[in-house]
Protein backbone atom coordinates (compact mmCIF):
# COMPACT_ATOMS: atom_id res chain seq x y z
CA UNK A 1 -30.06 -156.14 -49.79
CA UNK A 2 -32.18 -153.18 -51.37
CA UNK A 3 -31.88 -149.66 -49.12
CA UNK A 4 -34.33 -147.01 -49.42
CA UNK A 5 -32.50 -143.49 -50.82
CA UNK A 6 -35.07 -141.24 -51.94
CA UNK A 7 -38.76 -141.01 -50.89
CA UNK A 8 -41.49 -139.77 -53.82
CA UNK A 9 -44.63 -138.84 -51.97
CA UNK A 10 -45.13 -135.61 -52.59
CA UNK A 11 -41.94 -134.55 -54.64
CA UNK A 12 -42.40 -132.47 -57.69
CA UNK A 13 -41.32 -134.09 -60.61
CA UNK A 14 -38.76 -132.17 -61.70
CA UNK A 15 -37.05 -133.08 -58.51
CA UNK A 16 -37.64 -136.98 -59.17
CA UNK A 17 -36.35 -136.96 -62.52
CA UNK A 18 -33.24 -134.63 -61.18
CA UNK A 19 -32.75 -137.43 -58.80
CA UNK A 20 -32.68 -140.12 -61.45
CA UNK A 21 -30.59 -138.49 -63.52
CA UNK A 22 -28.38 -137.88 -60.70
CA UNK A 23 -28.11 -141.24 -59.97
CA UNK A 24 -27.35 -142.65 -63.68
CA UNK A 25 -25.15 -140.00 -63.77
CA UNK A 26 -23.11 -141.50 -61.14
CA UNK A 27 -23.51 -144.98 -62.23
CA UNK A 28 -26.13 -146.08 -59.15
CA UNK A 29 -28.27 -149.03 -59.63
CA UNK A 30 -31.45 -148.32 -58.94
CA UNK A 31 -35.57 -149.08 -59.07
CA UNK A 32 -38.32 -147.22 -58.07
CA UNK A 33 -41.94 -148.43 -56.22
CA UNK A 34 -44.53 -146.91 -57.16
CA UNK A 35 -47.84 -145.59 -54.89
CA UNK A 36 -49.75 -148.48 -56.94
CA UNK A 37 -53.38 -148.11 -58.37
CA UNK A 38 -55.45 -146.76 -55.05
CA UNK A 39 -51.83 -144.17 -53.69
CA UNK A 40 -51.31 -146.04 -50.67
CA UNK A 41 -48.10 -148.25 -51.24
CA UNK A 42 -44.83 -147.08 -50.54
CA UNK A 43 -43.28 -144.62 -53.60
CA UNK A 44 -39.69 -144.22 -53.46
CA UNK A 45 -36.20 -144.85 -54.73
CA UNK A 46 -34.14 -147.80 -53.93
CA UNK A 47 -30.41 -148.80 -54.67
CA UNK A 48 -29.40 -152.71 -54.67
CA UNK A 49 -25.72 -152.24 -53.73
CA UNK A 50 -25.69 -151.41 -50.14
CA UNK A 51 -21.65 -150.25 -50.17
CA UNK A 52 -22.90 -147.58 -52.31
CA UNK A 53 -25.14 -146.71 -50.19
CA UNK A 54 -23.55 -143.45 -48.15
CA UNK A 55 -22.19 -142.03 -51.18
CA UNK A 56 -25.95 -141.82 -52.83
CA UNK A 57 -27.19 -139.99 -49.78
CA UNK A 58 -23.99 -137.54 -49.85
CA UNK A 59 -24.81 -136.98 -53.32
CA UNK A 60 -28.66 -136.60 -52.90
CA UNK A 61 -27.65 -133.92 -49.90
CA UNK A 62 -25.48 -132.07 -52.05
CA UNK A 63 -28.57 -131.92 -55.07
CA UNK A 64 -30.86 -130.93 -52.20
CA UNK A 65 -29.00 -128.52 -50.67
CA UNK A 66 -28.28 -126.64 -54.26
CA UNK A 67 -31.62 -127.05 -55.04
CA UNK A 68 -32.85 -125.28 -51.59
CA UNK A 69 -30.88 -122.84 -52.39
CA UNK A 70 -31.54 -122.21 -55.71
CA UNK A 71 -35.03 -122.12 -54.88
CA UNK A 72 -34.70 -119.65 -52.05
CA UNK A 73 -32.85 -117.33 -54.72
CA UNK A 74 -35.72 -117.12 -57.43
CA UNK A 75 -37.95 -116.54 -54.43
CA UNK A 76 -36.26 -113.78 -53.02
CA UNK A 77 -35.76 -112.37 -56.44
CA UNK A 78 -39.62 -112.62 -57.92
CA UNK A 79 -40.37 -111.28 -54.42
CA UNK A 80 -38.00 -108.01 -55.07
CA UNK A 81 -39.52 -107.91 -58.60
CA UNK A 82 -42.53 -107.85 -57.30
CA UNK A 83 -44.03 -111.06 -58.75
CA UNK A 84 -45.40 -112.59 -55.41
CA UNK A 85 -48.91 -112.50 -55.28
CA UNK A 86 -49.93 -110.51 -51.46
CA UNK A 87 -53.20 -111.00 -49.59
CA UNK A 88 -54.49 -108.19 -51.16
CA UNK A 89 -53.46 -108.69 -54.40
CA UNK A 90 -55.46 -111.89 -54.15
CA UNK A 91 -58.38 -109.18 -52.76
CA UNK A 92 -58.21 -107.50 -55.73
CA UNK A 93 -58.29 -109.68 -58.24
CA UNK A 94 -61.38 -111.76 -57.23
CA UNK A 95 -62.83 -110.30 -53.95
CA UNK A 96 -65.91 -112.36 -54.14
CA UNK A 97 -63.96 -116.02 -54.01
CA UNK A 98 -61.64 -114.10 -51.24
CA UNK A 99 -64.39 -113.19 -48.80
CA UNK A 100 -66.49 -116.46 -49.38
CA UNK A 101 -63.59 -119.14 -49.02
CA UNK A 102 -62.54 -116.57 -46.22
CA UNK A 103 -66.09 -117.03 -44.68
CA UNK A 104 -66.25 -120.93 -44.82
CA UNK A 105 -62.57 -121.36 -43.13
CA UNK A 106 -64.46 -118.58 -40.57
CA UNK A 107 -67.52 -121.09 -40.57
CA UNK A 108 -65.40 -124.15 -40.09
CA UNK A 109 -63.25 -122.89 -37.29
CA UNK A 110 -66.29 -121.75 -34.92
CA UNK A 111 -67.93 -125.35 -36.00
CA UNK A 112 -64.24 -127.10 -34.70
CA UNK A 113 -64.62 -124.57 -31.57
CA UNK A 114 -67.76 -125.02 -30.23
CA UNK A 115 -67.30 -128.32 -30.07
CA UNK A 116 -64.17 -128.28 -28.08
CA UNK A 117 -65.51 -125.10 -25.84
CA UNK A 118 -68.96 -125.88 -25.16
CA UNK A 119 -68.63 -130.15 -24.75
């Protein structure tokens, strides 16, 4: 029987195809459902053997560990660089899109309170 390994919705692709590759690395059997024409079917990754099973999600935790980690490193470093865009950075480069999408999440929030304070 089929078992699900790897869930899609909302994975960057790079990670997807790392996953694949992964898994034909390692000689896995595997198919892949896809969201289907309207997004709201199942996408993921499945394996037919079962006995392989545990040793594809070992080797899935070990690519997403090293890839949290690797991920956390460029952060941290384009963060010391000084490549991470701030608040005000984002002030300064277009203040007029700042303070208007800042003024409709202001809008929407006292729209979402008053009804939950005043009904």
């Amino acid at each position: 029987m089929s078992k699900l390994v790897f869930r899609l919705r909302n994975v960057p692709i790079d990670e997807a195809q790392d996953i694949r590759e992964l898994l034909e690395g390692n000689d896995i059997a595997y198919f892949e459902t896809s969201a289907g024409n309207w997004g709201i079917s199942f996408p993921a990754i499945w394996i037919h053997e079962s006995e392989k099973f545990e040793l594809t999600r070992q080797l899935i935790g070990e690519y997403q560990n090293e890839r949290a980690e690797r991920l956390r490193k460029e952060y941290q470093s384009s963060r010391a660089n000084g490549e991470v865009k701030t608040v005000w950075q984002s002030f300064t480069e277009n203040p007029l899109r700042f303070t208007a999408f800042s003024a409709i999440i202001v809008v929407i929030l006292i729209i979402y309170m008053r009804v939950f304070v005043f009904f």
